[in-house]
C-alpha atoms as a PDB file:
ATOM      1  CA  UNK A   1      -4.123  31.294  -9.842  1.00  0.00           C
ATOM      2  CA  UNK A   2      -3.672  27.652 -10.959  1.00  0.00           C
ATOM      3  CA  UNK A   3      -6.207  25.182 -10.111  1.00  0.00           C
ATOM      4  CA  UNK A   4      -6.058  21.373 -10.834  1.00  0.00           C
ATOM      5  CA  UNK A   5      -9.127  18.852 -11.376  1.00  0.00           C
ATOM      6  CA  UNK A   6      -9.722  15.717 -12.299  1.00  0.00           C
ATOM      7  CA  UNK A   7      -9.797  14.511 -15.645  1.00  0.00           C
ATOM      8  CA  UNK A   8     -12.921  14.984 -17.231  1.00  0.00           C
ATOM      9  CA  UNK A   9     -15.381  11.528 -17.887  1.00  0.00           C
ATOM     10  CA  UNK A  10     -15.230   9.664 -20.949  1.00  0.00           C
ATOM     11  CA  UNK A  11     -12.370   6.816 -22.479  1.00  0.00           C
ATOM     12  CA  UNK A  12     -14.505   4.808 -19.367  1.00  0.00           C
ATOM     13  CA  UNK A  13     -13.262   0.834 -19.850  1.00  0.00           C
ATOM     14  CA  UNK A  14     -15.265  -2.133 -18.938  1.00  0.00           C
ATOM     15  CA  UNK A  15     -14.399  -1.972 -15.099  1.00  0.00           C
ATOM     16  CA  UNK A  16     -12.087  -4.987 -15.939  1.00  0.00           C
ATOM     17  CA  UNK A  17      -8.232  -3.937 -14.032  1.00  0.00           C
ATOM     18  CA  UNK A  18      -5.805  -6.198 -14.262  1.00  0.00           C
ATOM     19  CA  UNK A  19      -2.552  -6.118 -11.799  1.00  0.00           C
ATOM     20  CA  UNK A  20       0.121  -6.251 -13.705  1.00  0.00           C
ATOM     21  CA  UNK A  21       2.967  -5.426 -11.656  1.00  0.00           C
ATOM     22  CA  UNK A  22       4.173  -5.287  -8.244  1.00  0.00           C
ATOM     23  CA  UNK A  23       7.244  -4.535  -6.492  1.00  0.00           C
ATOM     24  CA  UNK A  24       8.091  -4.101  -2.550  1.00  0.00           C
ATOM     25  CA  UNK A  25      11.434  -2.646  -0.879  1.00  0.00           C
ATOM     26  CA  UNK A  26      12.533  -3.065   2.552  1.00  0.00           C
ATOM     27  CA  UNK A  27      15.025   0.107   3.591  1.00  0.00           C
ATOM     28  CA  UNK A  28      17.123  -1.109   6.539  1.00  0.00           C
ATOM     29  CA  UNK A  29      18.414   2.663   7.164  1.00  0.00           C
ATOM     30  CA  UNK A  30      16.899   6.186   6.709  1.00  0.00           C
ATOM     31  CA  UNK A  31      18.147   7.770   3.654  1.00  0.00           C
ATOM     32  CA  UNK A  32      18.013  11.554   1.962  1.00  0.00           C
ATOM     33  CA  UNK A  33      17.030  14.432   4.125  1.00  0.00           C
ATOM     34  CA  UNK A  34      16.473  12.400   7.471  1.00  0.00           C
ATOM     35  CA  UNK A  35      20.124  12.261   7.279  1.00  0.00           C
ATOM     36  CA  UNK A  36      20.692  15.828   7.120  1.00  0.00           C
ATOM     37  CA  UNK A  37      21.331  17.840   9.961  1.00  0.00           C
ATOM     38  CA  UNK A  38      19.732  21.038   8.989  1.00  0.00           C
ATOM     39  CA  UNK A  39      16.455  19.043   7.885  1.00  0.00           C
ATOM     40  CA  UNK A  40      16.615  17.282  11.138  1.00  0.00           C
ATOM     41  CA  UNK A  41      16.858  21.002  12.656  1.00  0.00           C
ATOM     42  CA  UNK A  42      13.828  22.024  11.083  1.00  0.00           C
ATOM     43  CA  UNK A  43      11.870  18.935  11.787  1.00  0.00           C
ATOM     44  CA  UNK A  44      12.126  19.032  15.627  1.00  0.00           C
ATOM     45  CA  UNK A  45      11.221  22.705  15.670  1.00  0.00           C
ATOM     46  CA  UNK A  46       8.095  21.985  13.030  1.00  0.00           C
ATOM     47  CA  UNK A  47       6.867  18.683  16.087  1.00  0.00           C
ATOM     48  CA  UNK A  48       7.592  21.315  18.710  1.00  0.00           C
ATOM     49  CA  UNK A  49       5.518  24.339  17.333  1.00  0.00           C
ATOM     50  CA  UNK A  50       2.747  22.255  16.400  1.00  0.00           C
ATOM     51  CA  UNK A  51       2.696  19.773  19.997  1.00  0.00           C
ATOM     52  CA  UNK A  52       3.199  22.676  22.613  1.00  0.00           C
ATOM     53  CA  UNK A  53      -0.717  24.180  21.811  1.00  0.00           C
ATOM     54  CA  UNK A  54      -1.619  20.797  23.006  1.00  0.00           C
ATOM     55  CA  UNK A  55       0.827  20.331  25.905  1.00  0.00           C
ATOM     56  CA  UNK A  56       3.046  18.310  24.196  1.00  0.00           C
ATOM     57  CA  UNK A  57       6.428  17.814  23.401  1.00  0.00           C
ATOM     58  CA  UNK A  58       8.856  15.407  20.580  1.00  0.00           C
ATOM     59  CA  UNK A  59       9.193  12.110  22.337  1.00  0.00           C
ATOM     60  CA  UNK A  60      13.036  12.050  21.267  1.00  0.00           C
ATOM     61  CA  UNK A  61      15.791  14.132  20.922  1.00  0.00           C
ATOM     62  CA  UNK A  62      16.280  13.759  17.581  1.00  0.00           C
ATOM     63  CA  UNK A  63      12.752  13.414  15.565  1.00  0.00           C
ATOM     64  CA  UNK A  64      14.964  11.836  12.627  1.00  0.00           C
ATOM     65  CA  UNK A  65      16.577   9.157  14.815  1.00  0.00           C
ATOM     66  CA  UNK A  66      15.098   5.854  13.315  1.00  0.00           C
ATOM     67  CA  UNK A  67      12.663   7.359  11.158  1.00  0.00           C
ATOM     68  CA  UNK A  68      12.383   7.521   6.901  1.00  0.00           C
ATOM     69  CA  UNK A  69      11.158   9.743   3.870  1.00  0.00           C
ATOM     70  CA  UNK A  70       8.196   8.426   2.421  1.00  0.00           C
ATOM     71  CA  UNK A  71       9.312  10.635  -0.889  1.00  0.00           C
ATOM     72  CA  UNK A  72      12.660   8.246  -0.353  1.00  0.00           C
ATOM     73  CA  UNK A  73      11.152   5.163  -0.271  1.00  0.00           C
ATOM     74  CA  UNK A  74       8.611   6.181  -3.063  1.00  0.00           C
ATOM     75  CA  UNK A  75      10.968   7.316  -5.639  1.00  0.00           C
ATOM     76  CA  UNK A  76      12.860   4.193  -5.512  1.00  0.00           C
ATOM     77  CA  UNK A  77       9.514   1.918  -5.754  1.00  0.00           C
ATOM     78  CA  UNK A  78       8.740   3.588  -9.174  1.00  0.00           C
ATOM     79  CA  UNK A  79      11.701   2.999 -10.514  1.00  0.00           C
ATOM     80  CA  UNK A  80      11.282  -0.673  -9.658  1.00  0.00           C
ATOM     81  CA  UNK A  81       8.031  -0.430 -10.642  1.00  0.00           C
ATOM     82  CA  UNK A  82       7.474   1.789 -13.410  1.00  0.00           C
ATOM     83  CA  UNK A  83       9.053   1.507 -16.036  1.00  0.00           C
ATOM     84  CA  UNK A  84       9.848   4.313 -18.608  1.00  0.00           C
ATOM     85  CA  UNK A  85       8.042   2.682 -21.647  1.00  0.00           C
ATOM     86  CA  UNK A  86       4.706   2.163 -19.305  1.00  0.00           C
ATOM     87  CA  UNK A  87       3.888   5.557 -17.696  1.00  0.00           C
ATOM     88  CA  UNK A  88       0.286   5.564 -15.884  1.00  0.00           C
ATOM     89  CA  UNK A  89      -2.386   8.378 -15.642  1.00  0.00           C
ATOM     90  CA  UNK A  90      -2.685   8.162 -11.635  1.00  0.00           C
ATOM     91  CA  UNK A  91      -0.729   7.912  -8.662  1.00  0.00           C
ATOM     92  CA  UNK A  92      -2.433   7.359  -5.269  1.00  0.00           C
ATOM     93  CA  UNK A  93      -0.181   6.929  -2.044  1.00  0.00           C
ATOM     94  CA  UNK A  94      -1.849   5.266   1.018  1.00  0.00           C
ATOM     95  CA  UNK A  95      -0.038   5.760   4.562  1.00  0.00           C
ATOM     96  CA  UNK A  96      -0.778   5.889   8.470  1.00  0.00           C
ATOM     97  CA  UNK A  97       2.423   6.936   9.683  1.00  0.00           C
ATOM     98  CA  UNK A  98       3.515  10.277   9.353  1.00  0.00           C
ATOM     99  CA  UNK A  99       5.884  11.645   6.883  1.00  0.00           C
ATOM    100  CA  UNK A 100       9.094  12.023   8.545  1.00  0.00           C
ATOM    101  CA  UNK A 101       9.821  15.109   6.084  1.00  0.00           C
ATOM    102  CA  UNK A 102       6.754  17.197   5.979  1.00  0.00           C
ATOM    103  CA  UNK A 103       8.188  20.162   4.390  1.00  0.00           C
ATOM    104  CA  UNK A 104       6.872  19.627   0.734  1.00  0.00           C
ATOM    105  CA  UNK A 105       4.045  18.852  -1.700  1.00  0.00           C
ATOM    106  CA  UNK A 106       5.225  14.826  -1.228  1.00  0.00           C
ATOM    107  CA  UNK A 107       2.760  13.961  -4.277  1.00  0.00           C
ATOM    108  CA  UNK A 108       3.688  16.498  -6.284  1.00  0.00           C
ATOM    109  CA  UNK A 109       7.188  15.186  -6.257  1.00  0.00           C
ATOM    110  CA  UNK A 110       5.963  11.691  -7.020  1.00  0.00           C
ATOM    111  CA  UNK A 111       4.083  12.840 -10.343  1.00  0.00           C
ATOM    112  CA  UNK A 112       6.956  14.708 -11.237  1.00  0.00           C
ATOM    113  CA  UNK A 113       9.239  11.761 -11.341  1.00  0.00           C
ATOM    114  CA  UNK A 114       6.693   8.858 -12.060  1.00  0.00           C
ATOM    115  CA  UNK A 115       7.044   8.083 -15.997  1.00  0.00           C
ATOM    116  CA  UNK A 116       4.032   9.630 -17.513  1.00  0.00           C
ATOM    117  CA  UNK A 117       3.567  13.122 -14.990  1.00  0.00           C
ATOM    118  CA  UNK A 118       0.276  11.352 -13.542  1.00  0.00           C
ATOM    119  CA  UNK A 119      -2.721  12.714 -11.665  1.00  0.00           C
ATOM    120  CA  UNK A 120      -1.229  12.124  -7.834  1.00  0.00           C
ATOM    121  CA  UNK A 121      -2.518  11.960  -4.283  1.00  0.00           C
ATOM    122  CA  UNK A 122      -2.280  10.705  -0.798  1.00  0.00           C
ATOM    123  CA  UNK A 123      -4.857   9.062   1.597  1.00  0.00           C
ATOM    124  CA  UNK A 124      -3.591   9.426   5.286  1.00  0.00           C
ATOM    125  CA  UNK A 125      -5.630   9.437   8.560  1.00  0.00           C
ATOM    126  CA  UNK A 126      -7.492   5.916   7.636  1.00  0.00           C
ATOM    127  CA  UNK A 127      -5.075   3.587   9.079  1.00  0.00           C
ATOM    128  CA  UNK A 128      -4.904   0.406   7.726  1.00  0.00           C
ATOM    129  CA  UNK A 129      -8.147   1.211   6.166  1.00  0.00           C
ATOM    130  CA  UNK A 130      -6.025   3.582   3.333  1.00  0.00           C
ATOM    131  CA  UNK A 131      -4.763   1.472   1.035  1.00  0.00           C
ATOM    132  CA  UNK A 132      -8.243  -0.175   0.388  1.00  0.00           C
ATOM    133  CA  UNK A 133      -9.527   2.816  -0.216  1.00  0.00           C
ATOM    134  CA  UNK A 134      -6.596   3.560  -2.604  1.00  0.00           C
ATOM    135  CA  UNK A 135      -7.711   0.397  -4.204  1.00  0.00           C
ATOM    136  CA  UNK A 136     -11.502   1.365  -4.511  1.00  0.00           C
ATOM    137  CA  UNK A 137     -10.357   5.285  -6.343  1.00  0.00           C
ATOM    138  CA  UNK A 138      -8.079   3.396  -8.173  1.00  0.00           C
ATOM    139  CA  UNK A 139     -10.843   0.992  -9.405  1.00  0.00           C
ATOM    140  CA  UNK A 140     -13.765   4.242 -10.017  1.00  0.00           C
ATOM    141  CA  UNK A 141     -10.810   6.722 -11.728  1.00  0.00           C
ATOM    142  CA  UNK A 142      -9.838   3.499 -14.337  1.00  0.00           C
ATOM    143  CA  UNK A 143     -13.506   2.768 -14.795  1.00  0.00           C
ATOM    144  CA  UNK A 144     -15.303   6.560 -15.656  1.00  0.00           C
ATOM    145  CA  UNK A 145     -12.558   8.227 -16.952  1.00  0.00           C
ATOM    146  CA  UNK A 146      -9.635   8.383 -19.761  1.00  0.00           C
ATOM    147  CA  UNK A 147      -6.870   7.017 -17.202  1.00  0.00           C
ATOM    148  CA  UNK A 148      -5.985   3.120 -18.091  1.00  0.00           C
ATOM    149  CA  UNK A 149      -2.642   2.846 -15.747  1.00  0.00           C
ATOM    150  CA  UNK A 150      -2.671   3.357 -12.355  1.00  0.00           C
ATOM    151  CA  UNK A 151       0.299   2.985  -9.279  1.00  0.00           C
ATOM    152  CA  UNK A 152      -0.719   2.450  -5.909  1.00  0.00           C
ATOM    153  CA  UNK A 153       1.848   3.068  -3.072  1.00  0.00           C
ATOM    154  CA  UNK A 154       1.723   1.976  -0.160  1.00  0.00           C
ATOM    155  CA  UNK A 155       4.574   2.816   2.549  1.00  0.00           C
ATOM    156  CA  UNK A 156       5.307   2.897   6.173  1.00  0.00           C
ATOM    157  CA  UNK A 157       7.963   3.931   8.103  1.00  0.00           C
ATOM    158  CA  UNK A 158       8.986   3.226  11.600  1.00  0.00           C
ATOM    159  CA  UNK A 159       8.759   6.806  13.766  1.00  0.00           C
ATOM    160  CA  UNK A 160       6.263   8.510  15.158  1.00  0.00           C
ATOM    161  CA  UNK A 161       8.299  11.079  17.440  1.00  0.00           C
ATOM    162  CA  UNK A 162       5.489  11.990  19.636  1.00  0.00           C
ATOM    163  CA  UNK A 163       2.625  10.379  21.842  1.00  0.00           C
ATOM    164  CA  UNK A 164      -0.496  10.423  19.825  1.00  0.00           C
ATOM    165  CA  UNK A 165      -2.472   9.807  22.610  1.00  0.00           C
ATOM    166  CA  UNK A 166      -4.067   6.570  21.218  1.00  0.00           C
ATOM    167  CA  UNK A 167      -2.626   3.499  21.145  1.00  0.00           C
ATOM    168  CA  UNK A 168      -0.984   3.061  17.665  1.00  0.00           C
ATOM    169  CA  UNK A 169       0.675   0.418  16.115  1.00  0.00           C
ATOM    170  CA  UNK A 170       4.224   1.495  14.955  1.00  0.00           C
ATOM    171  CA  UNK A 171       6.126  -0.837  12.463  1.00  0.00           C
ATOM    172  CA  UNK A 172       9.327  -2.374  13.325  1.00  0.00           C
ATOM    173  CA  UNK A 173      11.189  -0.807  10.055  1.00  0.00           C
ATOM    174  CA  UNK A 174      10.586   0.911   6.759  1.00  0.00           C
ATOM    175  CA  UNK A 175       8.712  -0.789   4.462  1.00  0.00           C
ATOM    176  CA  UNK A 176       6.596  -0.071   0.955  1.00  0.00           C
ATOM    177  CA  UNK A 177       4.998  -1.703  -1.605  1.00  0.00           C
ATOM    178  CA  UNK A 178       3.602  -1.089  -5.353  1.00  0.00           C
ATOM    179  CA  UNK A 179       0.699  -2.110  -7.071  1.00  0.00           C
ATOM    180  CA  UNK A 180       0.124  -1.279 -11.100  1.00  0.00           C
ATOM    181  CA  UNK A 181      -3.090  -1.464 -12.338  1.00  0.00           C
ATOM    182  CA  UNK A 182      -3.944  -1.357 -16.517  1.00  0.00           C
ATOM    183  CA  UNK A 183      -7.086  -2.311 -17.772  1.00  0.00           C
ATOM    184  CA  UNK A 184      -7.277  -5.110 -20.352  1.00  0.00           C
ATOM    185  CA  UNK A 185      -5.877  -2.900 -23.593  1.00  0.00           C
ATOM    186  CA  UNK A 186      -2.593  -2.330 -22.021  1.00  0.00           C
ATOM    187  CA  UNK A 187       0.777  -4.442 -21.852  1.00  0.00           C
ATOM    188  CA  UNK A 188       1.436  -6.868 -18.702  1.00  0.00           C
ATOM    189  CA  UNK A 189       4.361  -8.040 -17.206  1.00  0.00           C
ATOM    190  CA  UNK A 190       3.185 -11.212 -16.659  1.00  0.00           C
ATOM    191  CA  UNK A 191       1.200 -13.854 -18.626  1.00  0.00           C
ATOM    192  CA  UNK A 192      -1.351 -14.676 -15.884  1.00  0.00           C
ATOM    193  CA  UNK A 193      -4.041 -12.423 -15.394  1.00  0.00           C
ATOM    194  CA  UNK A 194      -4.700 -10.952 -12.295  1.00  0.00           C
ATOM    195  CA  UNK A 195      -7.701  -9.098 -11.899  1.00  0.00           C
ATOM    196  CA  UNK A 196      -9.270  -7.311  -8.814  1.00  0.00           C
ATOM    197  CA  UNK A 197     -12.198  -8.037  -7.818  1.00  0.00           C
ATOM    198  CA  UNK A 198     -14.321  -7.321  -4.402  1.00  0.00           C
ATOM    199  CA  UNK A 199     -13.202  -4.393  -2.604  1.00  0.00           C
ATOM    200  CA  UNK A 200     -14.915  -3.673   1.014  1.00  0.00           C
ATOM    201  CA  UNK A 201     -14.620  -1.368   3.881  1.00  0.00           C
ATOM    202  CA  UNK A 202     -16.641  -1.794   6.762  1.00  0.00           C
ATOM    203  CA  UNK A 203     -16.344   0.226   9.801  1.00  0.00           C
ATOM    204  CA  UNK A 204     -18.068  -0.266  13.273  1.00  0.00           C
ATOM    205  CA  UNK A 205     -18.024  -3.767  13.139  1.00  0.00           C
ATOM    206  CA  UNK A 206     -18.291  -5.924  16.698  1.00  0.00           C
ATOM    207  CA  UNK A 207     -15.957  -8.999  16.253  1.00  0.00           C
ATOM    208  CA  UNK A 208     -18.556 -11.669  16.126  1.00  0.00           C
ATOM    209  CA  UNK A 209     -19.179  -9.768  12.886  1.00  0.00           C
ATOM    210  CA  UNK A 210     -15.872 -10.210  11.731  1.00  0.00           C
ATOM    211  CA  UNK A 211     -15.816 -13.911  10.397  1.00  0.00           C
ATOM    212  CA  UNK A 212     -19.601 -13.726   8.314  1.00  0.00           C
ATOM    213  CA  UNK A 213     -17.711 -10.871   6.039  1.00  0.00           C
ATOM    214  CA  UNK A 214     -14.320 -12.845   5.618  1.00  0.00           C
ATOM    215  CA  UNK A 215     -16.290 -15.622   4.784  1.00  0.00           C
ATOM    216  CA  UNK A 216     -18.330 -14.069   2.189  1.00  0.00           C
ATOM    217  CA  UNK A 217     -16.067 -13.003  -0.261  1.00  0.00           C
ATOM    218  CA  UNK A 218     -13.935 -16.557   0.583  1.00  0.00           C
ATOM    219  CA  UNK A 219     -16.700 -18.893  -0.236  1.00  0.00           C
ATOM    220  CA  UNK A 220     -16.517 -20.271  -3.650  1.00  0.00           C
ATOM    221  CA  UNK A 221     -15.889 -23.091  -5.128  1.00  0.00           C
ATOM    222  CA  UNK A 222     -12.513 -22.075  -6.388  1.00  0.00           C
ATOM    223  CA  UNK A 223      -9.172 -22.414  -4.210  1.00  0.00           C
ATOM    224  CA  UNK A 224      -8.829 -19.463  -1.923  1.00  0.00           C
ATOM    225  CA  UNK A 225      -5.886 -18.213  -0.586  1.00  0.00           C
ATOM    226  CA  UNK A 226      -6.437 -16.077   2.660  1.00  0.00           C
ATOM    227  CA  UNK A 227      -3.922 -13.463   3.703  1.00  0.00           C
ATOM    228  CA  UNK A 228      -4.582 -11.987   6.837  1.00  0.00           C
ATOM    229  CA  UNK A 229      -2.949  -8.927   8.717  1.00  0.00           C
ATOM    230  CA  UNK A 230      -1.264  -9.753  12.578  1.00  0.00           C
ATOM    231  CA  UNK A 231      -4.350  -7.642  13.740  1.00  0.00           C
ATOM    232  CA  UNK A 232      -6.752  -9.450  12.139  1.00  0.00           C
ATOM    233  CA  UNK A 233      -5.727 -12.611  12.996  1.00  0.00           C
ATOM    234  CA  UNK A 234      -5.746 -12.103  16.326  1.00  0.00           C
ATOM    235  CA  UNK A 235      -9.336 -11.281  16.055  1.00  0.00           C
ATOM    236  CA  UNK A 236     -10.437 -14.347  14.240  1.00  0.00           C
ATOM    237  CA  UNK A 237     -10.346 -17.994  13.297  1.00  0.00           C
ATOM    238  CA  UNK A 238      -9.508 -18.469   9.871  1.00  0.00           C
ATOM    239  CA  UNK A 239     -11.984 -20.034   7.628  1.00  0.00           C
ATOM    240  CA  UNK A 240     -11.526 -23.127   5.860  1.00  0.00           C
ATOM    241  CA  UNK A 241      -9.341 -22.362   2.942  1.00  0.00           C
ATOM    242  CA  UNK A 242      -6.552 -23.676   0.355  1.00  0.00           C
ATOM    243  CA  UNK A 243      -3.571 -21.568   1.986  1.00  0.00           C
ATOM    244  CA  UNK A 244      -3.791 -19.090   4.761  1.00  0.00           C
ATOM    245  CA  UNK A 245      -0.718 -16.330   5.196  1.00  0.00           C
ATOM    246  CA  UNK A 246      -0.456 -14.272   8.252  1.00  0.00           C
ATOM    247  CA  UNK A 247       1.435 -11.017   7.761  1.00  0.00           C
ATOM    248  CA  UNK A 248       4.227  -9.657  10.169  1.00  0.00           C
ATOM    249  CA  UNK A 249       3.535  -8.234  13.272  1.00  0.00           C
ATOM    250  CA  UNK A 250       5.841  -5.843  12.871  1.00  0.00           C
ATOM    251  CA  UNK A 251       4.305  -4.572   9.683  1.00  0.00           C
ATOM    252  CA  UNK A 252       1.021  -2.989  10.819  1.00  0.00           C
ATOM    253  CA  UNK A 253       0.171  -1.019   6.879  1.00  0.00           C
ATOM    254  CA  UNK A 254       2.541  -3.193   4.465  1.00  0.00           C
ATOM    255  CA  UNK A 255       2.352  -6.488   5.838  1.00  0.00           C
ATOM    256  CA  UNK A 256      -0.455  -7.859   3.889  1.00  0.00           C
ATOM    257  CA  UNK A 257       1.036  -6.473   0.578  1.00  0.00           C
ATOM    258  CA  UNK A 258       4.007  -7.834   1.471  1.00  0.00           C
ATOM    259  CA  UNK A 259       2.664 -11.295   1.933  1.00  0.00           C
ATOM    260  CA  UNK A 260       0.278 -10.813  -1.590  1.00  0.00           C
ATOM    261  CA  UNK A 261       4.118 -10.359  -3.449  1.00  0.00           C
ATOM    262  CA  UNK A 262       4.909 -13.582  -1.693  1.00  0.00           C
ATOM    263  CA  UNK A 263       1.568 -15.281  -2.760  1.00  0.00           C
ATOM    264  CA  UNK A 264       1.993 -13.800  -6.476  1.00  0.00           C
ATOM    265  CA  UNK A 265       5.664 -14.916  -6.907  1.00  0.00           C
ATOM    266  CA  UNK A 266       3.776 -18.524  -6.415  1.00  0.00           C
ATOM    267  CA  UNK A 267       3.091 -20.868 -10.022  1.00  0.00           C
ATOM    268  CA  UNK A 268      -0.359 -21.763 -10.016  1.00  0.00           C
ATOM    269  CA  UNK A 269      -2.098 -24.370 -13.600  1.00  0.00           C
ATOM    270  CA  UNK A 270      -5.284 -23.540 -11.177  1.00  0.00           C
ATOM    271  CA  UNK A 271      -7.070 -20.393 -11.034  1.00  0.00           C
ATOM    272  CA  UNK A 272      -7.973 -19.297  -7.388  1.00  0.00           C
ATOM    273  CA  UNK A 273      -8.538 -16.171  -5.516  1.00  0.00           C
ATOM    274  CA  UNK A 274      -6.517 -14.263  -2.913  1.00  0.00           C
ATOM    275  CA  UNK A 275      -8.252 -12.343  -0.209  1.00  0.00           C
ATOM    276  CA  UNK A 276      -7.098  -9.935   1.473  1.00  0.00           C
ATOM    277  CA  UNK A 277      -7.875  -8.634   5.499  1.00  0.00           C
ATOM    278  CA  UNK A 278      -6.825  -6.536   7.309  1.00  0.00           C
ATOM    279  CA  UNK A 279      -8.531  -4.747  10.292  1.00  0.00           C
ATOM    280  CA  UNK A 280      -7.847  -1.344  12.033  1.00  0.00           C
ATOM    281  CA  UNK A 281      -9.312  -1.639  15.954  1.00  0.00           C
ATOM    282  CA  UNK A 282      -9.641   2.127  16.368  1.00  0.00           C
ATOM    283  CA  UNK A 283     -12.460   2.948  13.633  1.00  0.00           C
ATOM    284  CA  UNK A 284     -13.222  -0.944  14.400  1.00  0.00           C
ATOM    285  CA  UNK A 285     -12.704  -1.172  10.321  1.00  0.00           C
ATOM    286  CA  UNK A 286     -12.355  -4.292   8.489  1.00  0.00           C
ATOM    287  CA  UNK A 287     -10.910  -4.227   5.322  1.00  0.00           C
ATOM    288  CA  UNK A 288     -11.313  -6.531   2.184  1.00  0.00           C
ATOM    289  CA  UNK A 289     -10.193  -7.170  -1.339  1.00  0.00           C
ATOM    290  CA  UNK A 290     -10.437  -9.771  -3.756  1.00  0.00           C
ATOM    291  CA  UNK A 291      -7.740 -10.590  -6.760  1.00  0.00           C
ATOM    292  CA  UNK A 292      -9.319 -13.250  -9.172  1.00  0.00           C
ATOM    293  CA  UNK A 293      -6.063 -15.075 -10.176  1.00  0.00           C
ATOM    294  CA  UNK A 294      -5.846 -16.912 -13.712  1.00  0.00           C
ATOM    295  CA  UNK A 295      -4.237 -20.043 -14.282  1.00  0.00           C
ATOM    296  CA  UNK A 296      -2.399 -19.739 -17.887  1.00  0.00           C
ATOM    297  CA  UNK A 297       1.173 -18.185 -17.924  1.00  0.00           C
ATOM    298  CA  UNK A 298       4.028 -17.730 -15.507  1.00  0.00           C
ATOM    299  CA  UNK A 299       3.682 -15.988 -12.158  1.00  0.00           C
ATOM    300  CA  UNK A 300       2.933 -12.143 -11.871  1.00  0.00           C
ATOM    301  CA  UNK A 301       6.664 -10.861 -12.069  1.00  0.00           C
ATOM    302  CA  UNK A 302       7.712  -9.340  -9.201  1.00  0.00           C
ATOM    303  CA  UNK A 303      10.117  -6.930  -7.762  1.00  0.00           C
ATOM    304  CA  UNK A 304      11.605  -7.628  -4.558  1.00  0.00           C
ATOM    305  CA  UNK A 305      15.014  -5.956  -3.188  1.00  0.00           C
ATOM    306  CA  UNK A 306      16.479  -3.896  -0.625  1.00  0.00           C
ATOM    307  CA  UNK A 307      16.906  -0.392  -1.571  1.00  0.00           C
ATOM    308  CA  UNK A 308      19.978  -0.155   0.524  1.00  0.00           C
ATOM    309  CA  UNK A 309      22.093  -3.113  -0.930  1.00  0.00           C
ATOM    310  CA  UNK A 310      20.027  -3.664  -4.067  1.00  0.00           C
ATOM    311  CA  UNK A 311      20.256  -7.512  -2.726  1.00  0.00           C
ATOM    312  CA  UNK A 312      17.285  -9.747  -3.815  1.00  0.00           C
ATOM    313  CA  UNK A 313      14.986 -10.489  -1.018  1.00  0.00           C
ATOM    314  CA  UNK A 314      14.096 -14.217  -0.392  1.00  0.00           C
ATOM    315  CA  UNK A 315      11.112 -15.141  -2.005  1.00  0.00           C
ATOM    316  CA  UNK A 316       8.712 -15.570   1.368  1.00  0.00           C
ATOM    317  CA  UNK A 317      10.740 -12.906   2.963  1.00  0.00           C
END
């Protein structure tokens, strides 16, 4: 029987982590397996065998139609993202959406063809509230053990080919982002530091509540960039701040990623931070994270294309 783990403690750094790349990819069409007929086969009778115990039933004829592999949309974000020459130690991908192709070990695959064969996992059923989390393993993995590189992914695609019987916010198309993390002794794409800072999670929250925890991690003397999620914003009134960003309704998971590439791209001779919000009204969650920017060097470099026409993507696309 083979059993896995995770690395044992020691090699701990100083609980400094820079950012020191990040690359996003808009996919305008479904690619891979979603295109295949047999897969698609398999798919709708997987939706149907699992809905009828609960009286349901695939809300479209074909369960493919629209939707895209997260393994897809994954492998072509590494190989944006990570290059050959810097493989990391772990691999964490965040999602709300369902995996259009269920039918294998998706992080498995990932570790397999990330450079370096790192620790991998997935956070799902979290909503928006995922890819913090990613952030905060990411963070405690980097700090108390031997792993120095690490490549959050976070993706979204836009089918869910059933009622969930919640109201759920489904994104207009398919959509994913990369994050790599290094602590201080290894190499950065960039000469700026970026480090992260703050990371907070707070579920239960009534939205009077909202604004006294946004404005916590914003005030500072420093410039502050906010970057808010479309749900988010609709629940508050911004603080006073240097530059405020409002992600994409249409872009429920990604959107405030998205909009940090945009913010990142950005020269800057002053440091600042960028905070990040985003807010998931089911578990009532607000989510929070801090990136302490430096002001030396050129802006973080970052990878921005469509992995359909391998076109660049504007820069505050």
């Amino acid at each position: 029987m083979f059993s896995a783990a995770p690395p044992p403690p020691g090699g701990a750094v100083s609980g400094v982590l820079g950012l020191t790349r990040l690359a996003r990819l808009a996919f305008p069409s479904p690619t891979g397996p979603v295109l295949d007929a047999l897969n698609t086969a398999r798919l709708d009778e997987y939706l149907r065998d699992l809905l009828s115990s609960h009286g349901l039933g695939p809300a479209a004829a074909d369960p493919a139609a629209g939707g895209e592999s997260y393994g897809e949309m994954a492998g072509e974000l590494l190989e944006l993202a990570v290059p050959e020459q810097e493989p990391v130690d772990l691999l964490v991908l965040a999602y709300s959406i369902p995996d259009i192709s269920p039918g294998h070990s998706l992080t498995a695959r990932l570790s397999r063809q990330c450079p370096g064969n790192p620790l991998a996992f997935a956070i799902s059923d979290q909503g928006t509230a995922a890819s913090f989390t990613g952030l905060r393993l990411v963070r405690q993995y980097t700090r108390d053990t031997g792993l120095h590189r690490a490549v959050l992914l976070v993706v979204e695609q836009a089918l869910l080919p059933y009622d969930p019987g919640v109201p759920v916010a489904v994104p207009d198309g398919h959509t994913g982002v990369a994050l790599v993390f290094s602590d201080d002794d290894a190499p950065s794409s960039a000469d700026r530091p970026v480090h992260l800072g703050s990371v907070v999670t707070r579920a239960g929250l009534p939205d009077e509540a909202l604004p006294r925890e946004i404005n916590t991690l914003c005030a500072d003397t420093q410039p502050v960039t906010l970057i808010l999620s479309a749900a988010l914003a609709d629940r508050v009134k911004a603080p006073d701040v240097d530059r405020l960003r409002t992600a994409q309704v249409g872009q429920p998971f990604t959107g405030v990623w998205w909009e940090l590439a945009n913010e990142l791209s950005l020269a800057s001779d002053t440091p600042h931070r960028i905070v990040l919000g985003d807010y998931d009204p089911q578990q009532s969650c607000l989510c929070l994270a801090a990136l302490e920017v430096g002001a030396a060097g050129e802006p973080l470099s970052v990878g921005a294309r469509s992995a359909l026409t391998a076109e660049p993507l504007p820069a505050d696309a």
